[in-house]
C-alpha atoms as a PDB file:
ATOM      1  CA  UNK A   1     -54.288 -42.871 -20.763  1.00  0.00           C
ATOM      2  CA  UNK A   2     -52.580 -40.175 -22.339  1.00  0.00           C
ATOM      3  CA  UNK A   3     -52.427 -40.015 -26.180  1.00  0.00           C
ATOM      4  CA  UNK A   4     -49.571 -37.388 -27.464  1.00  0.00           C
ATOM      5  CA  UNK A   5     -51.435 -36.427 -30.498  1.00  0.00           C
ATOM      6  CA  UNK A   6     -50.534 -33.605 -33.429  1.00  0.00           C
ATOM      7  CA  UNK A   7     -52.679 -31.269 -35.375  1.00  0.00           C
ATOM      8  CA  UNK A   8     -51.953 -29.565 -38.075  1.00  0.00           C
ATOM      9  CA  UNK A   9     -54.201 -26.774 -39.582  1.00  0.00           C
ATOM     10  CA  UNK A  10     -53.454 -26.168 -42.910  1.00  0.00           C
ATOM     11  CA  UNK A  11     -54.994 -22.705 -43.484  1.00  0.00           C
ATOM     12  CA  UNK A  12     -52.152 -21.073 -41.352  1.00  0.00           C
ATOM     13  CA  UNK A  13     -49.605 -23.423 -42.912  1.00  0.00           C
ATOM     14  CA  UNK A  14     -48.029 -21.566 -45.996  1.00  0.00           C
ATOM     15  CA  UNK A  15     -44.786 -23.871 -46.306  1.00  0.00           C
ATOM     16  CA  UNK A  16     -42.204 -21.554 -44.663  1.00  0.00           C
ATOM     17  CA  UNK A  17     -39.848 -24.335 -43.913  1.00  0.00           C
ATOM     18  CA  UNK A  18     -39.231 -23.290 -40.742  1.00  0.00           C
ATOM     19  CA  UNK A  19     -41.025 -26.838 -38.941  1.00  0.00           C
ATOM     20  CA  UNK A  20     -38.795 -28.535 -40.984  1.00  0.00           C
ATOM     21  CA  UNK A  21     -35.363 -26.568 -39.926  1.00  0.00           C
ATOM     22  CA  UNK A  22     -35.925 -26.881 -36.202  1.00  0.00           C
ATOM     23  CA  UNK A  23     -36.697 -30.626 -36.821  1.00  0.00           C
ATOM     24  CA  UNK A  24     -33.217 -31.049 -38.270  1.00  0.00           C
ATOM     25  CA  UNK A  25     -31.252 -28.634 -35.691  1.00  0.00           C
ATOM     26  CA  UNK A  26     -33.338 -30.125 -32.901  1.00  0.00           C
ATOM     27  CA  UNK A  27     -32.613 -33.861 -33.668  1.00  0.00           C
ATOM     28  CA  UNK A  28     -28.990 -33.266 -35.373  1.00  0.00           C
ATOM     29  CA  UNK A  29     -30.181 -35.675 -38.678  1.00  0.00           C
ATOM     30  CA  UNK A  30     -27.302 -36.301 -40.933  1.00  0.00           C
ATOM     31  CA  UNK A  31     -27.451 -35.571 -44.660  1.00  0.00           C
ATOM     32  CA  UNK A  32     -27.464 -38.267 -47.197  1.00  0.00           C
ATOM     33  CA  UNK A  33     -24.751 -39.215 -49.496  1.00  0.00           C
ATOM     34  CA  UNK A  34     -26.142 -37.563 -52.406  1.00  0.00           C
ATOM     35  CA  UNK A  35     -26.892 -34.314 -50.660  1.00  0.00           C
ATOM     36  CA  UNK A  36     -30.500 -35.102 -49.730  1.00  0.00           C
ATOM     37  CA  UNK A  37     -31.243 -34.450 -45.933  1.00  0.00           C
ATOM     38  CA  UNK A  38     -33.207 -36.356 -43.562  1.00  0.00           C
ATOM     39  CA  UNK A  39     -35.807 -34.661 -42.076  1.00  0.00           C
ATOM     40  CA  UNK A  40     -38.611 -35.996 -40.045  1.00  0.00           C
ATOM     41  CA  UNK A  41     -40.645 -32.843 -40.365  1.00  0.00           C
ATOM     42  CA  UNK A  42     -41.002 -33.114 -44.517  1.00  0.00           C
ATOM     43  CA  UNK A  43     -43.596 -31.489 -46.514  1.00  0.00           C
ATOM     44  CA  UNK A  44     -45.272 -31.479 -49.783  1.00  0.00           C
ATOM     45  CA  UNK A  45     -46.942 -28.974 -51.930  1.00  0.00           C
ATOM     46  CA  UNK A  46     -50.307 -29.742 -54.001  1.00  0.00           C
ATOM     47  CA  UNK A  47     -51.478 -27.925 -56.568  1.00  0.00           C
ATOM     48  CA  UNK A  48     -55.255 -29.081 -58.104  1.00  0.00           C
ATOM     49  CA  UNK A  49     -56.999 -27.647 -61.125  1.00  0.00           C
ATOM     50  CA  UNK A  50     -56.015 -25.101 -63.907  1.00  0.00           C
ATOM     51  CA  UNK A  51     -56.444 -21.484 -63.770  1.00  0.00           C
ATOM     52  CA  UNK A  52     -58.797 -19.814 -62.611  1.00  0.00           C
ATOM     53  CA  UNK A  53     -59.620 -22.694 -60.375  1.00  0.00           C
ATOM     54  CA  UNK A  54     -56.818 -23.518 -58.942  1.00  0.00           C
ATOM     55  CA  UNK A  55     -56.048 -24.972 -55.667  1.00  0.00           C
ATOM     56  CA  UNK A  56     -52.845 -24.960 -53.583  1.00  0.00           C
ATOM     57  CA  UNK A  57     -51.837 -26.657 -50.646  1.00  0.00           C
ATOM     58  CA  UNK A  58     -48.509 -27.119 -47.976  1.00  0.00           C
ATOM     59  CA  UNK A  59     -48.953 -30.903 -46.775  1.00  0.00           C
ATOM     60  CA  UNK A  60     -46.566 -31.367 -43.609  1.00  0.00           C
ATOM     61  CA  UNK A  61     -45.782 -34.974 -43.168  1.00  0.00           C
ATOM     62  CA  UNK A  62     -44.127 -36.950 -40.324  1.00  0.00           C
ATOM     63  CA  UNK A  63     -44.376 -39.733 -38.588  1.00  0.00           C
ATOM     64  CA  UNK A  64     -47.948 -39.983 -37.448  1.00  0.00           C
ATOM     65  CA  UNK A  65     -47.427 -42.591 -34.242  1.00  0.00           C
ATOM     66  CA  UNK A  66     -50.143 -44.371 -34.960  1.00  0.00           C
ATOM     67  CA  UNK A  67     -51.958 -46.489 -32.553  1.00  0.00           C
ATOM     68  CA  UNK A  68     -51.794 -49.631 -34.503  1.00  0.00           C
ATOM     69  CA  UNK A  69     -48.150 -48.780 -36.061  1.00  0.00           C
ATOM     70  CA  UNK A  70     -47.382 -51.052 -39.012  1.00  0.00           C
ATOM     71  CA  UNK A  71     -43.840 -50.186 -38.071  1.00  0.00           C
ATOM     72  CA  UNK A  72     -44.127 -51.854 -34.265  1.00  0.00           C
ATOM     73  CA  UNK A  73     -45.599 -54.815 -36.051  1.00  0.00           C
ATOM     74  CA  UNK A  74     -42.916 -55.685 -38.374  1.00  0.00           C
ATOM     75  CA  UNK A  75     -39.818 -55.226 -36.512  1.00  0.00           C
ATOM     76  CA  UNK A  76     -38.091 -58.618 -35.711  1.00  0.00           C
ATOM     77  CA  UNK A  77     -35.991 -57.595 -32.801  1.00  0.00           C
ATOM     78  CA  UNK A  78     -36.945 -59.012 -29.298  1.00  0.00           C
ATOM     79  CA  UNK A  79     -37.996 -56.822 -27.521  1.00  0.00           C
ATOM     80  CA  UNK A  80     -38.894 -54.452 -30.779  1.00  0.00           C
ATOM     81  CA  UNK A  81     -36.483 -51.750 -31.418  1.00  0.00           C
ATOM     82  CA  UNK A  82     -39.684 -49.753 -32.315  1.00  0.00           C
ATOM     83  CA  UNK A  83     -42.139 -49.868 -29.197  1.00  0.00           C
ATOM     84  CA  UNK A  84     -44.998 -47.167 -27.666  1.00  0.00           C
ATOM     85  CA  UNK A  85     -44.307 -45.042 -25.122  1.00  0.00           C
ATOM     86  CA  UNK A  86     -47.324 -44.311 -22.213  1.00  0.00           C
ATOM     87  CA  UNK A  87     -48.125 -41.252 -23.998  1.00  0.00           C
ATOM     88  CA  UNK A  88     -48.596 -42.954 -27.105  1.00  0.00           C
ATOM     89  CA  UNK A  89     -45.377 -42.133 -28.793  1.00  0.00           C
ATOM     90  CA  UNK A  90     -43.675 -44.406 -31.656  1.00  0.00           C
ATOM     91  CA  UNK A  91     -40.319 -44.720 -29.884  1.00  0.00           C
ATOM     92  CA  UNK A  92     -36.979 -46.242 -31.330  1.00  0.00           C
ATOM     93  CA  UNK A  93     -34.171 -47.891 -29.409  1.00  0.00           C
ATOM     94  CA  UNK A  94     -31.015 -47.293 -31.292  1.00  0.00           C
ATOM     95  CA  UNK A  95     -29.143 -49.564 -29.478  1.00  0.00           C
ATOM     96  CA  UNK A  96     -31.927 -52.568 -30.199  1.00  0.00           C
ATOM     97  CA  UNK A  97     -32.042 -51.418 -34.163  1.00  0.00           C
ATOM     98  CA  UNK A  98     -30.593 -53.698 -36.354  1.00  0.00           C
ATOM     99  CA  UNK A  99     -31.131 -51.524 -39.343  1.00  0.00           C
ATOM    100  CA  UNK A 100     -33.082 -54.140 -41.268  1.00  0.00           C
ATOM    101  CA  UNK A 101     -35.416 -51.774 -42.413  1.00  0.00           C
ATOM    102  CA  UNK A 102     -38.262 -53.958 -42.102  1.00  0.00           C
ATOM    103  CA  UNK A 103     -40.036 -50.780 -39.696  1.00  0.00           C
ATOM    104  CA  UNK A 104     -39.333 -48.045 -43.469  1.00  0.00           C
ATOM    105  CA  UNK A 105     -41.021 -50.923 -45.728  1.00  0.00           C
ATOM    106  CA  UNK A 106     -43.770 -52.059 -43.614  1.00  0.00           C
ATOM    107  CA  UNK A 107     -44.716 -47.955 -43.019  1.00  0.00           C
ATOM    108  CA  UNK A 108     -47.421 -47.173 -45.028  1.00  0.00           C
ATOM    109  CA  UNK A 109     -46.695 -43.127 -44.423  1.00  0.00           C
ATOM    110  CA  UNK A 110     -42.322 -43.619 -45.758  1.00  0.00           C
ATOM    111  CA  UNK A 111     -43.881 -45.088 -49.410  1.00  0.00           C
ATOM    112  CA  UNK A 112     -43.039 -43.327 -52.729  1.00  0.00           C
ATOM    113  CA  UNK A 113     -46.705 -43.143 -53.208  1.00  0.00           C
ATOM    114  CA  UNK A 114     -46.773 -40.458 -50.563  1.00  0.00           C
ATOM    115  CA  UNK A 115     -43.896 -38.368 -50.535  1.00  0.00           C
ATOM    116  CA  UNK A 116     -43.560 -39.088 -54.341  1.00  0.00           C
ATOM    117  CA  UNK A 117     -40.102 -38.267 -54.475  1.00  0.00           C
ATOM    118  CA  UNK A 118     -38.445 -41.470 -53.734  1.00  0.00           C
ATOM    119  CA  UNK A 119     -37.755 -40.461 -50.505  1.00  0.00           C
ATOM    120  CA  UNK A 120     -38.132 -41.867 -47.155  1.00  0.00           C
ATOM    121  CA  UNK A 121     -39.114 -38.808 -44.694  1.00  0.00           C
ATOM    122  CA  UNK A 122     -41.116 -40.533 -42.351  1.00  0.00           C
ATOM    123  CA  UNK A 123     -38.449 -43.094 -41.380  1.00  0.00           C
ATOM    124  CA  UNK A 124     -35.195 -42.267 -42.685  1.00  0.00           C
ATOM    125  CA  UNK A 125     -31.627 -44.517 -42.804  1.00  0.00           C
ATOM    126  CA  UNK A 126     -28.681 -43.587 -42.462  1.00  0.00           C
ATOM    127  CA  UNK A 127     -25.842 -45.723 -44.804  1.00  0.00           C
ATOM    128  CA  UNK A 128     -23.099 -47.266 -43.268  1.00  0.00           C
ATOM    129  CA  UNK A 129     -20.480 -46.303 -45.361  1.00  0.00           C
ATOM    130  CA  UNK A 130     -21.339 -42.146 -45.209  1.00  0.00           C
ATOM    131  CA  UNK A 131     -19.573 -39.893 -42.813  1.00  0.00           C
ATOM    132  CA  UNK A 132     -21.998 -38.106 -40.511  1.00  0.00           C
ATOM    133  CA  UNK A 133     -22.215 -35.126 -42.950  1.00  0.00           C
ATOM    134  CA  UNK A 134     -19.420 -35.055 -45.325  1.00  0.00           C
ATOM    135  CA  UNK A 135     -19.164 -31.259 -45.641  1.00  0.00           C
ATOM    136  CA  UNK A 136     -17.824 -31.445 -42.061  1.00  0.00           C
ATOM    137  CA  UNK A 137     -15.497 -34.487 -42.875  1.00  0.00           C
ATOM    138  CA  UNK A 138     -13.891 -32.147 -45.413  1.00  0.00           C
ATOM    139  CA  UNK A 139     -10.266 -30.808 -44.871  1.00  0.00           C
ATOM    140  CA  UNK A 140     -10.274 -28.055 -48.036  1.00  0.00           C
ATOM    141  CA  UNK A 141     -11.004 -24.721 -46.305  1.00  0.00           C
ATOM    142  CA  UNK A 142     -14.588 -23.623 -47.323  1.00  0.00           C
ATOM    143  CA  UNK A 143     -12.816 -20.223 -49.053  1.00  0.00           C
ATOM    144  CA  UNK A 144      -9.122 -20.588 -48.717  1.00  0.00           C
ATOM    145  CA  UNK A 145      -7.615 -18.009 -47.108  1.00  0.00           C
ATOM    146  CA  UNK A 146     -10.362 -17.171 -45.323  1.00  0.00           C
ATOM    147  CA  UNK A 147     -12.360 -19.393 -43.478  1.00  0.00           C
ATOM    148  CA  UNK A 148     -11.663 -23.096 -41.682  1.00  0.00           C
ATOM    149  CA  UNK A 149     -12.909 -26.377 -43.258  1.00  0.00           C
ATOM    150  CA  UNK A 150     -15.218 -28.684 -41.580  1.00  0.00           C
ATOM    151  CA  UNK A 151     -13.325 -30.732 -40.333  1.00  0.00           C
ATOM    152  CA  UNK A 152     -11.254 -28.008 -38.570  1.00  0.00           C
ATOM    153  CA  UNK A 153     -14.540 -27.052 -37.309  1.00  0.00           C
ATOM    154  CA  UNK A 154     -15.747 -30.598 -35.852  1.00  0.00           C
ATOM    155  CA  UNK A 155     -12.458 -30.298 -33.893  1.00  0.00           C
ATOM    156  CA  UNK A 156     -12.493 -27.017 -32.504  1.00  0.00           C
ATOM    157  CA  UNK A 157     -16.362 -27.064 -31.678  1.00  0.00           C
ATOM    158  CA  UNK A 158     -15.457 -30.943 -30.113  1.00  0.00           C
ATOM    159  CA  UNK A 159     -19.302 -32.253 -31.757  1.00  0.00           C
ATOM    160  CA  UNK A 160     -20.398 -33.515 -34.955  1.00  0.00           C
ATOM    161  CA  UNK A 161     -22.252 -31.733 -36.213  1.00  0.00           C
ATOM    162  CA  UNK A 162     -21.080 -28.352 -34.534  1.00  0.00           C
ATOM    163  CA  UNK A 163     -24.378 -26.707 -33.602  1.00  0.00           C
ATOM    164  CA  UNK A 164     -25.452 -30.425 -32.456  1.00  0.00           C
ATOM    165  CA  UNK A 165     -28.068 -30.740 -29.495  1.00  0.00           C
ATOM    166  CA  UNK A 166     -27.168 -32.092 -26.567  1.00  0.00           C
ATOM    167  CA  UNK A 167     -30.636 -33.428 -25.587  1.00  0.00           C
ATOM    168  CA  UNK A 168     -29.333 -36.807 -23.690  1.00  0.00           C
ATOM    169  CA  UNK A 169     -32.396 -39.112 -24.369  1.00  0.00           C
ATOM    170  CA  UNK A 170     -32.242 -42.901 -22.727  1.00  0.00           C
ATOM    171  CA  UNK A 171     -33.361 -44.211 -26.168  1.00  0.00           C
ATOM    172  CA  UNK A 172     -31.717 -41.590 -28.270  1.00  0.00           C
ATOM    173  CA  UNK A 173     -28.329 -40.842 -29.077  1.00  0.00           C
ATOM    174  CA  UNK A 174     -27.066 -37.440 -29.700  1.00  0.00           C
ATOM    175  CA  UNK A 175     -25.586 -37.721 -32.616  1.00  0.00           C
ATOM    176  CA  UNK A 176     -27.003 -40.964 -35.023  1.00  0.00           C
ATOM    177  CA  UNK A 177     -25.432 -43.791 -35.527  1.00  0.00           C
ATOM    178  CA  UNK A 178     -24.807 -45.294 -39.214  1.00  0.00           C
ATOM    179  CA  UNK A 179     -26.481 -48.449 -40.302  1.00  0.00           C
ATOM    180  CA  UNK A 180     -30.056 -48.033 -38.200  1.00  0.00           C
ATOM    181  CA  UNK A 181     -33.036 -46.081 -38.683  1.00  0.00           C
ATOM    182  CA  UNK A 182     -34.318 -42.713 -37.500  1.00  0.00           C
ATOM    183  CA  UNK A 183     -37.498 -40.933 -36.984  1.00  0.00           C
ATOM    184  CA  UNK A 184     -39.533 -38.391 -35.156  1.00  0.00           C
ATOM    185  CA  UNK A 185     -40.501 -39.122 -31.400  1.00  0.00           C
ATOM    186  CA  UNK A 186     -42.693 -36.377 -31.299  1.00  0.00           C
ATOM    187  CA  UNK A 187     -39.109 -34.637 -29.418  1.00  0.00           C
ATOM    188  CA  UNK A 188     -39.803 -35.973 -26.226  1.00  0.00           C
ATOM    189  CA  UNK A 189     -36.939 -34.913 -24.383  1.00  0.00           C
ATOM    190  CA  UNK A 190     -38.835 -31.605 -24.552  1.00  0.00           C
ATOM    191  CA  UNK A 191     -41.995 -32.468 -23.849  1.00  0.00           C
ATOM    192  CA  UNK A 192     -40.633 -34.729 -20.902  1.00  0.00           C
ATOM    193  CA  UNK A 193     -39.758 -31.580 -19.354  1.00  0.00           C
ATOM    194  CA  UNK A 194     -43.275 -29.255 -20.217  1.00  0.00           C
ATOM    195  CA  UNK A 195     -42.115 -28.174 -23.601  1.00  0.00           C
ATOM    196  CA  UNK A 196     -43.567 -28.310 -27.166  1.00  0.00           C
ATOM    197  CA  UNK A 197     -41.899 -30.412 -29.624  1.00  0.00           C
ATOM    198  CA  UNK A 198     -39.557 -28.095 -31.499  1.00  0.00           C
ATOM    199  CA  UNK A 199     -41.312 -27.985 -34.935  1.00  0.00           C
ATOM    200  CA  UNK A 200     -44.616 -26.758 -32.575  1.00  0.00           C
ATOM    201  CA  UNK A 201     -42.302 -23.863 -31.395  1.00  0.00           C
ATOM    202  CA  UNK A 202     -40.452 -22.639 -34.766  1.00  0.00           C
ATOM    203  CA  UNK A 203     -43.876 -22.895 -35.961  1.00  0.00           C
ATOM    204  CA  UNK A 204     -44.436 -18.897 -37.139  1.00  0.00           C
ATOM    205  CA  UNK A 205     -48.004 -19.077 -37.994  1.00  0.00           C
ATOM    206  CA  UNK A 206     -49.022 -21.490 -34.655  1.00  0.00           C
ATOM    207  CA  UNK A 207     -50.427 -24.315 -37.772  1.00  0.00           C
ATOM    208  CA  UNK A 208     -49.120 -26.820 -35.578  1.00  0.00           C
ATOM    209  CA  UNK A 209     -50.770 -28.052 -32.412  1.00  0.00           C
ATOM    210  CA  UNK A 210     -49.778 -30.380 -29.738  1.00  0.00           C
ATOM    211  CA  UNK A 211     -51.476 -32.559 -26.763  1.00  0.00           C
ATOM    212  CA  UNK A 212     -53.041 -34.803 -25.270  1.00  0.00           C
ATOM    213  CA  UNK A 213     -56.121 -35.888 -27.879  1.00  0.00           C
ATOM    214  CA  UNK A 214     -57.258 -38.466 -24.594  1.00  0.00           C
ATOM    215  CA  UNK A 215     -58.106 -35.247 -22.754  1.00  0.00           C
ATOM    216  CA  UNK A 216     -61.282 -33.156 -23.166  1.00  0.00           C
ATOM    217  CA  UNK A 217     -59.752 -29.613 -21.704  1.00  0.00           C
ATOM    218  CA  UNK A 218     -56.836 -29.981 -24.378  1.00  0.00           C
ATOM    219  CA  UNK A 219     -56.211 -27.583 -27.114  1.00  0.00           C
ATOM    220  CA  UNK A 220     -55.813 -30.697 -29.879  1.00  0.00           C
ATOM    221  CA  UNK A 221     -59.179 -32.195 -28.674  1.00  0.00           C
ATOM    222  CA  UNK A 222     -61.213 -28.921 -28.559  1.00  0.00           C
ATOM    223  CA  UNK A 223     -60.327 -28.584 -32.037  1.00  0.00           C
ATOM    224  CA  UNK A 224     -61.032 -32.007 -33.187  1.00  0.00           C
ATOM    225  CA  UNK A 225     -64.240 -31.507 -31.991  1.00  0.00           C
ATOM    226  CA  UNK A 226     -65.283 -28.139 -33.258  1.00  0.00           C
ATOM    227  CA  UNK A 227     -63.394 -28.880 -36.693  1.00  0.00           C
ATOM    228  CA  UNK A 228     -63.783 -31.842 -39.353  1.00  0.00           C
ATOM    229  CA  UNK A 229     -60.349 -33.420 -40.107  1.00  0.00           C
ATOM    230  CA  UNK A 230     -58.543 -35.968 -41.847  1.00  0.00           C
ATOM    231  CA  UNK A 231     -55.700 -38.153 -41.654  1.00  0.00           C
ATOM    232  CA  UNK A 232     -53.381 -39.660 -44.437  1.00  0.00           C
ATOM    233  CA  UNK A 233     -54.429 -43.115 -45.652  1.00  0.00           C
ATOM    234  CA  UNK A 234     -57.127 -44.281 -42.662  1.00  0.00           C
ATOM    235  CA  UNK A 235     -57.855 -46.793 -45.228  1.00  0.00           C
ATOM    236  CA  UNK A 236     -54.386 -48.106 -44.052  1.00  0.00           C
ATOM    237  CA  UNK A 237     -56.320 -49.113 -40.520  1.00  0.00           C
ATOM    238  CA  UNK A 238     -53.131 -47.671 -38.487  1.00  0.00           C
ATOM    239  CA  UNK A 239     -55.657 -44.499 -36.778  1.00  0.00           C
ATOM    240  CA  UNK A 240     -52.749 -42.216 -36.725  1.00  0.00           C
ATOM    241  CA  UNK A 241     -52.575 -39.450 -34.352  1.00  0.00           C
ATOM    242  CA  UNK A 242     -51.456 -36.878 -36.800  1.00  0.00           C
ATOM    243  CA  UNK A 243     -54.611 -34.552 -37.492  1.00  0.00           C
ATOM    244  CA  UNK A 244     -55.195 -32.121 -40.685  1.00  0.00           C
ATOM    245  CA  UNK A 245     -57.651 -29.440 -40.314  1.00  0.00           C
ATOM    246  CA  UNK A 246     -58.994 -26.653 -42.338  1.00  0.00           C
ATOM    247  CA  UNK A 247     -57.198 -25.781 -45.825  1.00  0.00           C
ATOM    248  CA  UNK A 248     -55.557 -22.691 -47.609  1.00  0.00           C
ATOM    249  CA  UNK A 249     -58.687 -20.996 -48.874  1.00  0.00           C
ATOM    250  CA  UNK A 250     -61.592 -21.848 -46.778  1.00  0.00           C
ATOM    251  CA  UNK A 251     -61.507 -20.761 -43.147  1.00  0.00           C
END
């Protein structure tokens, strides 16, 4: 069986940003109301020690579509609106979401002991009562005289947001719904169709790695073999399928 599996090698990473861009162009994830984004390609940066010992390190997180997801467990819809995929992928149906939330609290990997910001990256939700991004609800022109608002925008461009993807998945919608739940899916109306996800591609310094873990010839399980990783929280039990190898200063 095929296991869609993610490694990330933190030496190369340096925290450009740039996974965490495509992720939101790619997937078009609305904004919160308070200005926040949701992005399921977050990241967090460590830094250990005092001078001269100091150590510093770019954490990417995301979901980690774990073989025994927590999130597949709690959800009370019939049949779940969070299920696997055959390659091992924790997949949402929007139109089975209920936006309960029960998937966000029972994640281990969405906690505020994690991302210790109060936010929920992993598995994000999107309120009910907040336009799709308000910046392109907005009438006011952006400079007056000069330049259309957002809304003028919306209208002309005919999508919400403008520069949204049109990537037509059967469990996916284009553009999210208020009032359910989002989250990475490993973008598998790319790899569907031979590509990487898109956070594998924007990825300038190649830190991010992509395949099959189930098979021996793969990139992903060549390196799991010849390097020692880790993965957040095993003590969790979830055996997530998100990999970290290596680290800024030691090759």
């Amino acid at each position: 069986m095929v296991q869609n599996t993610m490694v990330i090698d933190l030496q190369k990473c340096v925290g450009c940003g740039a996974c965490a861009i495509a992720c939101k162009t790619e997937n078009n994830t609305p904004n919160r109301k308070n200005g926040q984004t949701h992005n399921w390609a977050d990241y967090i940066h460590e830094t250990t020690g005092s001078f001269p010992d100091v150590g510093y390190r770019t954490l990417p997180v995301l979901c980690n579509h774990c073989t025994d997801a927590a999130c597949i467990n709690e959800c009370p819809t019939e049949p779940t609106s969070v299920f696997k995929t055959p390659e091992g992928v924790t997949m949402l149906n929007e139109e089975r979401c209920i936006g309960c939330r029960s998937c966000q609290e029972a994640c281990p990997y969405s906690m505020d002991d994690v991302l210790k910001d109060g936010q929920y990256s992993v598995i994000s939700y999107a309120e009910e009562d907040q336009p799709y991004d308000a910046f392109f609800a907005d009438k006011k022109e952006l400079i007056p005289g000069c330049t259309s608002s957002g809304q003028d925008m919306v209208k002309t461009v005919g999508a919400n947001p403008p520069h949204q993807t049109k990537f037509g998945h059967n469990e996916y919608s284009d553009s999210h719904r208020p009032g359910i739940v989002g989250k990475c899916i490993f973008c598998e109306h790319r790899t569907k169709v031979g590509e990487m996800p898109y956070c594998v591609d924007a990825c300038p310094a190649n830190a991010r790695i992509f395949g099959d873990s189930n098979d021996p010839s793969s990139k992903v399980s060549k390196l799991l073999k010849a390097q020692p990783s880790f993965v957040l929280l095993p003590e969790k039990g979830t055996k997530p399928n998100v990999h970290y190898i290596r680290n800024y200063k030691k090759a």
